[in-house]
Structure formats: structure tokens, C-alpha cells
PDB file of N, CA and C in Angstrom:
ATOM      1  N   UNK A   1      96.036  82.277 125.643  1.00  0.00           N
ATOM      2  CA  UNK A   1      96.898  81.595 124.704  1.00  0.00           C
ATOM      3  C   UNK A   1      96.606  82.134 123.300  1.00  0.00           C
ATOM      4  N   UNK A   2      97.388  82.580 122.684  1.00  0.00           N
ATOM      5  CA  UNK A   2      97.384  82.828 121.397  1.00  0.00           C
ATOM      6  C   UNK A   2      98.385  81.911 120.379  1.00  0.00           C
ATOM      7  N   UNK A   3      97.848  81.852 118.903  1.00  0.00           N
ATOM      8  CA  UNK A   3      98.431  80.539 118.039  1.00  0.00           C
ATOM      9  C   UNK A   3      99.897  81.805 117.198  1.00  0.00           C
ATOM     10  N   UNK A   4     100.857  81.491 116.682  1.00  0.00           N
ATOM     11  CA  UNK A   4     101.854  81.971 116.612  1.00  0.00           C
ATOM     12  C   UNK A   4     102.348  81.091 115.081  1.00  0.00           C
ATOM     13  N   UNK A   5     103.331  82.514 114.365  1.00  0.00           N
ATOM     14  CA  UNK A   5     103.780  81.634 112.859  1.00  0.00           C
ATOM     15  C   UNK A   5     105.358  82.033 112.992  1.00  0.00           C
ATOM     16  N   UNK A   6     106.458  81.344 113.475  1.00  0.00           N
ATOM     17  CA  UNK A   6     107.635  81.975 113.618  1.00  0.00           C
ATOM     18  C   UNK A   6     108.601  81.793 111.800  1.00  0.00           C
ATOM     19  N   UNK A   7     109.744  82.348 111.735  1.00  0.00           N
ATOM     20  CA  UNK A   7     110.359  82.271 110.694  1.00  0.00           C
ATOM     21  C   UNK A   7     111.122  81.183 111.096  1.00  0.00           C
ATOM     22  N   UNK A   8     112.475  81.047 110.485  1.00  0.00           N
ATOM     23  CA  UNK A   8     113.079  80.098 110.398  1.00  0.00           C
ATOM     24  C   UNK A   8     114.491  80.862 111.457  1.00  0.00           C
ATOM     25  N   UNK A   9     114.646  81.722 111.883  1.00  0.00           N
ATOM     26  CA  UNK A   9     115.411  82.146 112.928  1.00  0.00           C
ATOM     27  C   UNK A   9     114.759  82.110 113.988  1.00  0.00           C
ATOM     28  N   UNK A  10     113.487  81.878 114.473  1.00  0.00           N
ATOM     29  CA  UNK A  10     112.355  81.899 115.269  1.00  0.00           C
ATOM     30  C   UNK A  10     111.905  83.537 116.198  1.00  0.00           C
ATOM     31  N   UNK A  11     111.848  84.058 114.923  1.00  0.00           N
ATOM     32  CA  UNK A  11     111.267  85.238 114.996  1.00  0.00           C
ATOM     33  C   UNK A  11     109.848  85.265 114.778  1.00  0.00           C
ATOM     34  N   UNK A  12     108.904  85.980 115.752  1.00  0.00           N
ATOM     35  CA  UNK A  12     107.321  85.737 115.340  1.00  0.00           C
ATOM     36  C   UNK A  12     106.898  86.435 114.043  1.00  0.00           C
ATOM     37  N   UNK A  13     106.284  86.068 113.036  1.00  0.00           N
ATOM     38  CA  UNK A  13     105.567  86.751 112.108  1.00  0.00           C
ATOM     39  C   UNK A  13     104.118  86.858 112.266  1.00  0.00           C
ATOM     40  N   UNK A  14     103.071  85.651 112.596  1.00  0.00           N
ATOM     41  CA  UNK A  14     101.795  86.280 112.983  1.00  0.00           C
ATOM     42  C   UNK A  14     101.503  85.758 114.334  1.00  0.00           C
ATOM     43  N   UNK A  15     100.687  86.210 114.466  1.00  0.00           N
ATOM     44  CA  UNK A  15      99.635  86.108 115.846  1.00  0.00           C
ATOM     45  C   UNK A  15      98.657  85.780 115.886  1.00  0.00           C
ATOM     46  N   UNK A  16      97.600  85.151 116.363  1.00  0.00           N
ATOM     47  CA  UNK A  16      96.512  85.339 115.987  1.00  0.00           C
ATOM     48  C   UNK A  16      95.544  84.581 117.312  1.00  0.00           C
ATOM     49  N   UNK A  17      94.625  85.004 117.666  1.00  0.00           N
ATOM     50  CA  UNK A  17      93.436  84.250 118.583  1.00  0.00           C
ATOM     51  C   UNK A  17      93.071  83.101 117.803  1.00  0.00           C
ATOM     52  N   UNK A  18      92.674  82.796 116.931  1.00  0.00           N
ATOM     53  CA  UNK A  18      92.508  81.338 116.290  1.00  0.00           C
ATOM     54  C   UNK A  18      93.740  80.463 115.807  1.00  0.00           C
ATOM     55  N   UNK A  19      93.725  79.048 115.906  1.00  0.00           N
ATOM     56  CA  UNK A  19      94.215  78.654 114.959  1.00  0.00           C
ATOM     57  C   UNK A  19      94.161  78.991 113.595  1.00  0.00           C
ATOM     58  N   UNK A  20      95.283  78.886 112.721  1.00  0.00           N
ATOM     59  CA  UNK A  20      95.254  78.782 111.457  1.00  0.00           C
ATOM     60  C   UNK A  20      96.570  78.314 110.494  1.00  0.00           C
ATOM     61  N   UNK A  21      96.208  77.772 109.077  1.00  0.00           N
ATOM     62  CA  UNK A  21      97.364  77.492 108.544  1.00  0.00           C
ATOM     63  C   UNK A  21      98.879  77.440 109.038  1.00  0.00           C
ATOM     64  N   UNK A  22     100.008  77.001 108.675  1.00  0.00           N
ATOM     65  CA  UNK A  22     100.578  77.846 109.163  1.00  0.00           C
ATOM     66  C   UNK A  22     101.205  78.115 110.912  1.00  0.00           C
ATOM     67  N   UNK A  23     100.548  77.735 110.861  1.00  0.00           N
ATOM     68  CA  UNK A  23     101.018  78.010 112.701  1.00  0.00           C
ATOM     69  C   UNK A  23     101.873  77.092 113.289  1.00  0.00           C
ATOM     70  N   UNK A  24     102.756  77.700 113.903  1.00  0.00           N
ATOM     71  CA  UNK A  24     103.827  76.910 114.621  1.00  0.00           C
ATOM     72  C   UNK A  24     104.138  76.557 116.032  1.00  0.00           C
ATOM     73  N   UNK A  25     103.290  77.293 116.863  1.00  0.00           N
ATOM     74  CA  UNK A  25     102.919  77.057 118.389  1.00  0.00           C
ATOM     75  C   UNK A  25     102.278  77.710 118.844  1.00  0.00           C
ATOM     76  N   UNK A  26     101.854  77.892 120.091  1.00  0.00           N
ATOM     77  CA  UNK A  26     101.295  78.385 121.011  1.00  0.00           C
ATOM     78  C   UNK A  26     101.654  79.391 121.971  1.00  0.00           C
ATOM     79  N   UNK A  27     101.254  80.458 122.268  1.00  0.00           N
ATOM     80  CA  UNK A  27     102.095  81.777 123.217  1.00  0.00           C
ATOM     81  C   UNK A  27     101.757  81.884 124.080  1.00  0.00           C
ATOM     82  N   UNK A  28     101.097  82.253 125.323  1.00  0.00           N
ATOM     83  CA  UNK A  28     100.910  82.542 126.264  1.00  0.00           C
ATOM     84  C   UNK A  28     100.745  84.358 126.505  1.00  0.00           C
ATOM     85  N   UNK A  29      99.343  84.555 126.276  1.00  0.00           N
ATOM     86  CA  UNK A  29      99.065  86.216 126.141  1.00  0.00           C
ATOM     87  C   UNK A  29     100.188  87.193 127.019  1.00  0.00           C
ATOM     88  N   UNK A  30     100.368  86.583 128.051  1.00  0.00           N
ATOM     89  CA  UNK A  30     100.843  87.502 129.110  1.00  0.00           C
ATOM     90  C   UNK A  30     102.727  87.169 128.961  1.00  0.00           C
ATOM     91  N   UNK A  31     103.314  86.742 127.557  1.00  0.00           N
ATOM     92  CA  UNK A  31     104.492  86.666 127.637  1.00  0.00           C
ATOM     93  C   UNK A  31     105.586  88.102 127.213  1.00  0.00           C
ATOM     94  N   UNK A  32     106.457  88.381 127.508  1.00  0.00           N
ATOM     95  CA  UNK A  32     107.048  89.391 127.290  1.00  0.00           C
ATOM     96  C   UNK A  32     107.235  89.590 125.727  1.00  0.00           C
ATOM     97  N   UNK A  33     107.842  88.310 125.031  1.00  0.00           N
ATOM     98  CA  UNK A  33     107.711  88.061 123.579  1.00  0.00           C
ATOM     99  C   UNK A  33     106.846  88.548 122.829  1.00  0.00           C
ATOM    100  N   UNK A  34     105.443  88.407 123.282  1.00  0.00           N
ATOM    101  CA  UNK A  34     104.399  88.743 122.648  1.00  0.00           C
ATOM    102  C   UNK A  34     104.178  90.458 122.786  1.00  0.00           C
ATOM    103  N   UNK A  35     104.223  90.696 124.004  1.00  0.00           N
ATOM    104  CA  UNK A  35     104.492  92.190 124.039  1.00  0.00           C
ATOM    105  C   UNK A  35     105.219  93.223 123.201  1.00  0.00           C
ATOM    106  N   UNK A  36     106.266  92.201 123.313  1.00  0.00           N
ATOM    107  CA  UNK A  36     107.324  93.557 122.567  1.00  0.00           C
ATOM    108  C   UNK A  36     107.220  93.030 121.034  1.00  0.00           C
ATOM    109  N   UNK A  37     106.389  92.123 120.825  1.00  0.00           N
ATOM    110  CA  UNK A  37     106.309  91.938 118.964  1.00  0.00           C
ATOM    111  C   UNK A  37     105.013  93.266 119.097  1.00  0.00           C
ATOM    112  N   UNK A  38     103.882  92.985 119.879  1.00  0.00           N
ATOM    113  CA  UNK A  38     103.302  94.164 119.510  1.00  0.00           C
ATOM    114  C   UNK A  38     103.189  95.348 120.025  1.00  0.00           C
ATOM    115  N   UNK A  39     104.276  95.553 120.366  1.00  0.00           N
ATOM    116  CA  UNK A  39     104.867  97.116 120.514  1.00  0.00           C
ATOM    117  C   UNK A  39     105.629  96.947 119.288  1.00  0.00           C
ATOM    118  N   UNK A  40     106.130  96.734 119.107  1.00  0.00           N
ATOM    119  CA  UNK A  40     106.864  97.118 117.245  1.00  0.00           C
ATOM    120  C   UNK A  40     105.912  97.519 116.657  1.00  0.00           C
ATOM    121  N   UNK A  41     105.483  95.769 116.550  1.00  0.00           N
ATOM    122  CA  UNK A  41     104.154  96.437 115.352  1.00  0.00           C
ATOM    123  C   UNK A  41     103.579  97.705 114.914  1.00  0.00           C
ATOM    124  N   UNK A  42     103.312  98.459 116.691  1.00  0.00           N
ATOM    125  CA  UNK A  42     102.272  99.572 116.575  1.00  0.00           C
ATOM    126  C   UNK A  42     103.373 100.465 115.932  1.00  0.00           C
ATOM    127  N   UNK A  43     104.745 100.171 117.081  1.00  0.00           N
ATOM    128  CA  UNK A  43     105.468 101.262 116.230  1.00  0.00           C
ATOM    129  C   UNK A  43     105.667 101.385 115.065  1.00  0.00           C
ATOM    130  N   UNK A  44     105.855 100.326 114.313  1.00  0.00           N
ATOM    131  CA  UNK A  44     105.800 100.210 112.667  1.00  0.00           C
ATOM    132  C   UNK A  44     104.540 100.981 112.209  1.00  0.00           C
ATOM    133  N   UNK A  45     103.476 100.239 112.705  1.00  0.00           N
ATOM    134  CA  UNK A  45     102.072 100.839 112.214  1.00  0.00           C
ATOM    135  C   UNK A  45     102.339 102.853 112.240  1.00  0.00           C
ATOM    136  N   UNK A  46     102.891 103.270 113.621  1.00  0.00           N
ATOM    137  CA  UNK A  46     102.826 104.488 113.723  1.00  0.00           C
ATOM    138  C   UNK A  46     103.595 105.398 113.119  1.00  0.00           C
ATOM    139  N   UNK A  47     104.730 104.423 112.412  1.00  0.00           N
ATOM    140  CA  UNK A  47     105.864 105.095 111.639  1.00  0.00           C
ATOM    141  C   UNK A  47     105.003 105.226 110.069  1.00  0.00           C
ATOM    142  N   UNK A  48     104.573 104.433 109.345  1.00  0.00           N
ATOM    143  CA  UNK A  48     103.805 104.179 108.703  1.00  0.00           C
ATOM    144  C   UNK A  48     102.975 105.067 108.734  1.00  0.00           C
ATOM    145  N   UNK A  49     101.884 105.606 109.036  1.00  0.00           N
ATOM    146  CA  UNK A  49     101.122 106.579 109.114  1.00  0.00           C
ATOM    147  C   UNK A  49     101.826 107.581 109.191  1.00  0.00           C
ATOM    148  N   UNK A  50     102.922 108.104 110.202  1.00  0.00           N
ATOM    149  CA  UNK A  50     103.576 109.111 109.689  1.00  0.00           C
ATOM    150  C   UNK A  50     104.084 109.249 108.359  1.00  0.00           C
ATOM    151  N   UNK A  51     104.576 108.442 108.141  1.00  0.00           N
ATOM    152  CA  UNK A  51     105.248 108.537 106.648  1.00  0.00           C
ATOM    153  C   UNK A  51     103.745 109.047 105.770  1.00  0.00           C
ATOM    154  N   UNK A  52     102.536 108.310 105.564  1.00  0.00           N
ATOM    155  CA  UNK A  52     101.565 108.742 104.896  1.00  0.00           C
ATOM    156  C   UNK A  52     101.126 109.993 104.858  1.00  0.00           C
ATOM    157  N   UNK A  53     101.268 110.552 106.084  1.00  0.00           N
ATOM    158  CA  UNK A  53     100.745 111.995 106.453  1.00  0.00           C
ATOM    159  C   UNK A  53     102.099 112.880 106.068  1.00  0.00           C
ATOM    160  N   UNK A  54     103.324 112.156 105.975  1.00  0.00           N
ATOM    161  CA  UNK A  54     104.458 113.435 104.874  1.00  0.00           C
ATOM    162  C   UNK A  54     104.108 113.160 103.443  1.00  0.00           C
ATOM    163  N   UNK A  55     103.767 112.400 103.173  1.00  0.00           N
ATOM    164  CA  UNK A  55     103.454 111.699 101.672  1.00  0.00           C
ATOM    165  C   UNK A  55     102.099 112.779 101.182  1.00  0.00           C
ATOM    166  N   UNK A  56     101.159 113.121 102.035  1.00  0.00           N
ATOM    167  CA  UNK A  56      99.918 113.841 101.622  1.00  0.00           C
ATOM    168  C   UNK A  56     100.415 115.442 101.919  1.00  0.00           C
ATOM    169  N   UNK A  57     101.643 115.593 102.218  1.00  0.00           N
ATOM    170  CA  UNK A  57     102.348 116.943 102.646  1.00  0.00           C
ATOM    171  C   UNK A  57     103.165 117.047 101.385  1.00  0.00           C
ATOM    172  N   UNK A  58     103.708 116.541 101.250  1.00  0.00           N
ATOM    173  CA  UNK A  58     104.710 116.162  99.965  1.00  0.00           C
ATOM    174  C   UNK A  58     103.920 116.642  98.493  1.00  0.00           C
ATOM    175  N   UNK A  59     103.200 116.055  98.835  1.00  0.00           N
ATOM    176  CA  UNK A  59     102.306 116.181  97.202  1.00  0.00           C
ATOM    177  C   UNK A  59     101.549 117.499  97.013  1.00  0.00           C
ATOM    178  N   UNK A  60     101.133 118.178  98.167  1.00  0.00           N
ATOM    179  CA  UNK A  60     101.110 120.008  97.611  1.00  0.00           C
ATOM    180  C   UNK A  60     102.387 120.507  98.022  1.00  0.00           C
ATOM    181  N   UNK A  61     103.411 119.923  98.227  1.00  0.00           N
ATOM    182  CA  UNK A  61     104.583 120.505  98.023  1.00  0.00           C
ATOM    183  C   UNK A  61     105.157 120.572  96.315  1.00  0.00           C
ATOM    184  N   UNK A  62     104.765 119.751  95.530  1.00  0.00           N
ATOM    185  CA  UNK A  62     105.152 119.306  94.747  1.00  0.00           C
ATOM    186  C   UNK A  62     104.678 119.824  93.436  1.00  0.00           C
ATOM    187  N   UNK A  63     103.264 120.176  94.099  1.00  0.00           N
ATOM    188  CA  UNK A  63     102.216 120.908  93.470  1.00  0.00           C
ATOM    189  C   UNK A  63     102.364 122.003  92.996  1.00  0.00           C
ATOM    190  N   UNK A  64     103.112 122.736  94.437  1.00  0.00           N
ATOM    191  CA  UNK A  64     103.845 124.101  94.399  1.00  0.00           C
ATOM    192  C   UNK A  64     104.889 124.271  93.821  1.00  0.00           C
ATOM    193  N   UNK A  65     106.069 123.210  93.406  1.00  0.00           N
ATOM    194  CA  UNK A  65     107.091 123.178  92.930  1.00  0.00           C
ATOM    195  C   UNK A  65     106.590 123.166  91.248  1.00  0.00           C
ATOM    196  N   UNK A  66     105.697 122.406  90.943  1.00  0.00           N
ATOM    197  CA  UNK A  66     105.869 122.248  89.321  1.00  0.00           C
ATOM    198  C   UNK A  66     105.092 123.808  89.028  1.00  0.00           C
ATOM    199  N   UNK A  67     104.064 124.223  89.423  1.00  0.00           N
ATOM    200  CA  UNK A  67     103.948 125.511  89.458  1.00  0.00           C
ATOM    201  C   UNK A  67     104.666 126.922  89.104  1.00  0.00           C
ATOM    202  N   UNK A  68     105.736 126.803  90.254  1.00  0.00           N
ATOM    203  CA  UNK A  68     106.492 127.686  90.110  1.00  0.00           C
ATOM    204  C   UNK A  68     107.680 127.219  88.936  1.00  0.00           C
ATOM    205  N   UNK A  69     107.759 126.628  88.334  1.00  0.00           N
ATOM    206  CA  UNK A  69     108.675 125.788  87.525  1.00  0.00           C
ATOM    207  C   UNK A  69     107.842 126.201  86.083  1.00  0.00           C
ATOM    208  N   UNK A  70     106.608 126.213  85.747  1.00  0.00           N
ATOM    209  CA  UNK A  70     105.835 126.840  85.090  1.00  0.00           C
ATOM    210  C   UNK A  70     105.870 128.211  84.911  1.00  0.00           C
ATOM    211  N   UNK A  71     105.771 129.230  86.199  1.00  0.00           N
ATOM    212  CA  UNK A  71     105.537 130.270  85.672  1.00  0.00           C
ATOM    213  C   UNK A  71     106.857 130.637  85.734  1.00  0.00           C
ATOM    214  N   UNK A  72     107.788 130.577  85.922  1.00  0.00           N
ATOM    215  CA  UNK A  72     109.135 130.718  85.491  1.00  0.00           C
ATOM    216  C   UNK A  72     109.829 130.590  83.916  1.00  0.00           C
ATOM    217  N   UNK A  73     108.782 129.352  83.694  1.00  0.00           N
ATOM    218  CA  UNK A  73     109.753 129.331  82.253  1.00  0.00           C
ATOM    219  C   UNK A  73     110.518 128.307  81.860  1.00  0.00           C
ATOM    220  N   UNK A  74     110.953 127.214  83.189  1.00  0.00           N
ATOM    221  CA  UNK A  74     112.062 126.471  83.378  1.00  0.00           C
ATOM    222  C   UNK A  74     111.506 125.182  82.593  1.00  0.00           C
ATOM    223  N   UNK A  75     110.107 125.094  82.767  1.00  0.00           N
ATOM    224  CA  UNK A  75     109.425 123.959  82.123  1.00  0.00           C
ATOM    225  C   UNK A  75     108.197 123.968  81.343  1.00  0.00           C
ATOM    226  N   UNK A  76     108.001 123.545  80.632  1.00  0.00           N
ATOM    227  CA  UNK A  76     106.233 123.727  80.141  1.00  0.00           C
ATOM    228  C   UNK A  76     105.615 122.885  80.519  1.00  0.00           C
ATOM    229  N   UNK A  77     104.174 123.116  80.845  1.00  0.00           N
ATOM    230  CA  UNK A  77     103.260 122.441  81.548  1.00  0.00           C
ATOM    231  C   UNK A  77     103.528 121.085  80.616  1.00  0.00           C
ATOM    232  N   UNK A  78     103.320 121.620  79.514  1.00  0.00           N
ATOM    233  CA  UNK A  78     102.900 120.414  78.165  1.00  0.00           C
ATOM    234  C   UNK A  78     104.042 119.313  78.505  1.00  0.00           C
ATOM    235  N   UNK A  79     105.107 119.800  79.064  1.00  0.00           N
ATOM    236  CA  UNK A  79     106.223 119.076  79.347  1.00  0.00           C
ATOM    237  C   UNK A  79     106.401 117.593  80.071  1.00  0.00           C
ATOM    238  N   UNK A  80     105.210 117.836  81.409  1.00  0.00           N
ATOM    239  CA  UNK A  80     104.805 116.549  82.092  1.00  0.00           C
ATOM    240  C   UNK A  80     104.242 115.631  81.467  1.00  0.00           C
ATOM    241  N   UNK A  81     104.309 114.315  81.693  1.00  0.00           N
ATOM    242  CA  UNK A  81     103.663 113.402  81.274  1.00  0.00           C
ATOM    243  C   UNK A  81     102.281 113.740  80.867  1.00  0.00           C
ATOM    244  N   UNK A  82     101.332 112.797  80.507  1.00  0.00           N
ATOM    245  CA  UNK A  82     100.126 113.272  80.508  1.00  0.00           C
ATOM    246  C   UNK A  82      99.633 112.899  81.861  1.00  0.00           C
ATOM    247  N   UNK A  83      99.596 111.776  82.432  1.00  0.00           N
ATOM    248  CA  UNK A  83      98.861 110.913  83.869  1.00  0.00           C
ATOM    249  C   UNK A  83      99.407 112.359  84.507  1.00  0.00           C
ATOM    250  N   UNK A  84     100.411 113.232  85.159  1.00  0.00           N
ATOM    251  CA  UNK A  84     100.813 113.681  85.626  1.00  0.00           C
ATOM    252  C   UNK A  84      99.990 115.123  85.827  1.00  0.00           C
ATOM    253  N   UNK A  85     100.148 115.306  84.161  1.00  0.00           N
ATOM    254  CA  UNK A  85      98.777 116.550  84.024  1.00  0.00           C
ATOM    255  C   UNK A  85      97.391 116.481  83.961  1.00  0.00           C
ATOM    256  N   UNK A  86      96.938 115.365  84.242  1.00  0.00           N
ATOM    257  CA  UNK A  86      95.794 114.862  84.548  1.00  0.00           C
ATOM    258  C   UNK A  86      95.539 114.824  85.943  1.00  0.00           C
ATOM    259  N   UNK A  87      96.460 114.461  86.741  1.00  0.00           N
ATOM    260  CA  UNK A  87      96.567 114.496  88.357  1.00  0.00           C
ATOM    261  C   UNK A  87      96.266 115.692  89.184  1.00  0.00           C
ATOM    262  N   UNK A  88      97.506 116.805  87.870  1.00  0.00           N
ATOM    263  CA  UNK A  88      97.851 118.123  88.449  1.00  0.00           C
ATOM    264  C   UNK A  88      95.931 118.878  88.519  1.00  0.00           C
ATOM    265  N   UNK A  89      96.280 118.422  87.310  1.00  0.00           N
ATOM    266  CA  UNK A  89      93.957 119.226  86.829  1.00  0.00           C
ATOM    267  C   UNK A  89      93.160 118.877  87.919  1.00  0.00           C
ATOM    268  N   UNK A  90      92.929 117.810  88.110  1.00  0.00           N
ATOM    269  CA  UNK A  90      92.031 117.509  88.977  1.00  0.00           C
ATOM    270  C   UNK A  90      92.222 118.002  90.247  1.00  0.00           C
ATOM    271  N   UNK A  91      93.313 117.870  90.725  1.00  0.00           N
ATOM    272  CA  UNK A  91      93.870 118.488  92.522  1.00  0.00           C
ATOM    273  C   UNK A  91      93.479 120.075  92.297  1.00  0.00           C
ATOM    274  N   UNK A  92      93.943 120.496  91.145  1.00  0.00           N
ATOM    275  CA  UNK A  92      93.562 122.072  91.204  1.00  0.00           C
ATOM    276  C   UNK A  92      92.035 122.045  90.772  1.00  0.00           C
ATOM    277  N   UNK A  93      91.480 121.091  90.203  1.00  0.00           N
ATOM    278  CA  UNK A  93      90.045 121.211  90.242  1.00  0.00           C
ATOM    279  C   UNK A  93      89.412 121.206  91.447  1.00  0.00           C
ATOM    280  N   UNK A  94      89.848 120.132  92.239  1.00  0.00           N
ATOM    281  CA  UNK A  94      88.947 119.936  93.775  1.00  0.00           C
ATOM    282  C   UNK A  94      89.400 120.702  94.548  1.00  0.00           C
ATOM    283  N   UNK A  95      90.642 121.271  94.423  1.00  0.00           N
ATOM    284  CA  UNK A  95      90.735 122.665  95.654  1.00  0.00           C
ATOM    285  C   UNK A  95      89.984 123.955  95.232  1.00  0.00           C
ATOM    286  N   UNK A  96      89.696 124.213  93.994  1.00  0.00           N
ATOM    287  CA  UNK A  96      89.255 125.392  93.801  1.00  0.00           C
ATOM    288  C   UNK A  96      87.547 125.428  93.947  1.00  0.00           C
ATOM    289  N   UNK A  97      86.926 123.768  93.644  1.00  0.00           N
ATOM    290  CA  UNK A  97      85.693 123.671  94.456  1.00  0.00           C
ATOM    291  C   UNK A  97      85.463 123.889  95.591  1.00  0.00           C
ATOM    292  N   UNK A  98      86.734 123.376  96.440  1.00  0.00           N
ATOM    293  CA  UNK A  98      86.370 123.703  97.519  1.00  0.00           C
ATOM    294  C   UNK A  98      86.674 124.558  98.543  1.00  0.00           C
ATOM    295  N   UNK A  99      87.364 125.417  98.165  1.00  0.00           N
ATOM    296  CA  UNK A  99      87.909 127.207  98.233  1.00  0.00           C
ATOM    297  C   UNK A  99      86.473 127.883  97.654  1.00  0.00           C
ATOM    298  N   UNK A 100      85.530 127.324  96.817  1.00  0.00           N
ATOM    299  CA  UNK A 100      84.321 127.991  96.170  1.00  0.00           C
ATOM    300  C   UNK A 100      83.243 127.829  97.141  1.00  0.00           C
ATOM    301  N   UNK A 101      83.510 126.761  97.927  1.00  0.00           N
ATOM    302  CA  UNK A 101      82.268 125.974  99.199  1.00  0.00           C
ATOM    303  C   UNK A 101      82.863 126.945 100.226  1.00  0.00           C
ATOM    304  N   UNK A 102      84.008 126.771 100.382  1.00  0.00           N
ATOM    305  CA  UNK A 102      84.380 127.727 102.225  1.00  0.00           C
ATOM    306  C   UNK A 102      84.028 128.552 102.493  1.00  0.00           C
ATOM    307  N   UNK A 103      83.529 129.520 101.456  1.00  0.00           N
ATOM    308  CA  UNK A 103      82.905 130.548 101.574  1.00  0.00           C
ATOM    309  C   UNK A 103      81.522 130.868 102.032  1.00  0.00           C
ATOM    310  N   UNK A 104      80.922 129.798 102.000  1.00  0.00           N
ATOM    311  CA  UNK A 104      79.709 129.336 102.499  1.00  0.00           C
ATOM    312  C   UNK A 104      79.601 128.983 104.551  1.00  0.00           C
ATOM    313  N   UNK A 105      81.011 128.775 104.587  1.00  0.00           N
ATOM    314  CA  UNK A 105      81.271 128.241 105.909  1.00  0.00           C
ATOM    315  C   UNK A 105      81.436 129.229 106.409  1.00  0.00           C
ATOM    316  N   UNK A 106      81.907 130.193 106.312  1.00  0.00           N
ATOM    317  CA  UNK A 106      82.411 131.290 107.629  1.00  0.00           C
ATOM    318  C   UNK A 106      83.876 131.846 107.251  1.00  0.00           C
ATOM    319  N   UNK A 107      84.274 132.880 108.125  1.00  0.00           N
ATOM    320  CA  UNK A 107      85.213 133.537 107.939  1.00  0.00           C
ATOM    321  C   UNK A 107      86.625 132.410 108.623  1.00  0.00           C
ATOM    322  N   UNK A 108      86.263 132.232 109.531  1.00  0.00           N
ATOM    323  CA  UNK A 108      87.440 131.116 110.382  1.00  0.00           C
ATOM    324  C   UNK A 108      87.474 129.647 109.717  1.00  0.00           C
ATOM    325  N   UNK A 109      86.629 129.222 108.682  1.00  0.00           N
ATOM    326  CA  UNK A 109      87.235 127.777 107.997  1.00  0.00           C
ATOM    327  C   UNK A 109      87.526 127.848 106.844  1.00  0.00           C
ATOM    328  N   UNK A 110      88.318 128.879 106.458  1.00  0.00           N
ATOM    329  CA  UNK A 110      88.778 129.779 104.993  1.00  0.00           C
ATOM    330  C   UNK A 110      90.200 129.060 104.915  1.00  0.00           C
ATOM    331  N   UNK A 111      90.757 128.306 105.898  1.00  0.00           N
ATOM    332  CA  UNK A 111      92.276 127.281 105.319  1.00  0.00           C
ATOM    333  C   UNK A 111      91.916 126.273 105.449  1.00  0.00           C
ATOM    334  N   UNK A 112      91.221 125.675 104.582  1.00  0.00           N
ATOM    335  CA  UNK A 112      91.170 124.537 104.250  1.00  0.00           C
ATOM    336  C   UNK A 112      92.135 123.496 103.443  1.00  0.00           C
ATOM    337  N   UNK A 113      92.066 123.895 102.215  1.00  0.00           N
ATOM    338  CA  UNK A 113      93.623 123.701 101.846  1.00  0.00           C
ATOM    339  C   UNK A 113      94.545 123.792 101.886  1.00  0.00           C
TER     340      UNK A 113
END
């Protein structure tokens, strides 16, 4: 049995092994209901993490874009915000530390970044 918080269409919002606040009945572990709320979930959860892992793809994409936008001409660095060029410094600070370390590692862990 698990304790349950439905909305007002009686859709589940939490779950939980304990009572708590809040709670509006009682489930029965082995109900189909309960299943397919947490199969969403995960799927949410798993969509979610994907999205994070384009989000950390995105941002040396972006990296690369203001870059080339620089040595072109199209923009001046000075041009970005400051938080922005503060961001940009540091990312090119910690990759070039650690493009300075790989070298220490071996010939095969040279893509790191």
C-alpha cells in the first residue's frame, strides 16, 4: 500500500511509502495506476536528462559560435555582456588546463574536450 496526493481531476501527483500532509488515499502497490504514473515519471525523468545532456552540448556549441563571430569581425568580444565574458574566460580557462593535464595521460585520452 502506498499513501497518494491526487489533483482535483483525480490525477496522481505524489506517492509516497509514508503517510504525509496532504494525502488523499491509499493505492495498492501492485495497481496498474500506479505503474503507469511511474513509468511517466521515469520517462519524464529520462526526457529531462536528455534535454540536460543537449544543454551541456549546446553550450560548446555556442562557444564555437561566439568565437567564430569574433574572429570574423561580425562582433567584438567587448560586445558581450560582461557575466557572459566572464563565463566565456573561465570555460576557455578550464579546457586549456585541462588539454595541459592530457598530456600527462597518454596518447588515446587526448579528446577530452
Amino acid at each position: 500500500m502506498v499513501y497518494v496526493q491526487r489533483d482535483a481531476a483525480g490525477r496522481l501527483l505524489r506517492v509516497e511509502h509514508e503517510p504525509f500532509e496532504g494525502m488523499t488515499e491509499n493505492l495498492a502497490v501492485e495497481s496498474e495506476e500506479l505503474h503507469n504514473w511511474l513509468a511517466a515519471k521515469e520517462e519524464v525523468k529520462a526526457r529531462l536528462d536528455s534535454l540536460k545532456q543537449s544543454d551541456l552540448e549546446l553550450v560548446r556549441v555556442l562557444e564555437d559560435v561566439v568565437s567564430v563571430l569574433v574572429e570574423r569581425g561580425v562582433i567584438r568580444y567587448t560586445d558581450l555582456p560582461e557575466a557572459a565574458r566572464q563565463k566565456l574566460d573561465q570555460r576557455a580557462i578550464a579546457r586549456a588546463e585541462i588539454e595541459g593535464l592530457s598530456g600527462l595521460l597518454g596518447d588515446d585520452d587526448h579528446h577530452l574536450v
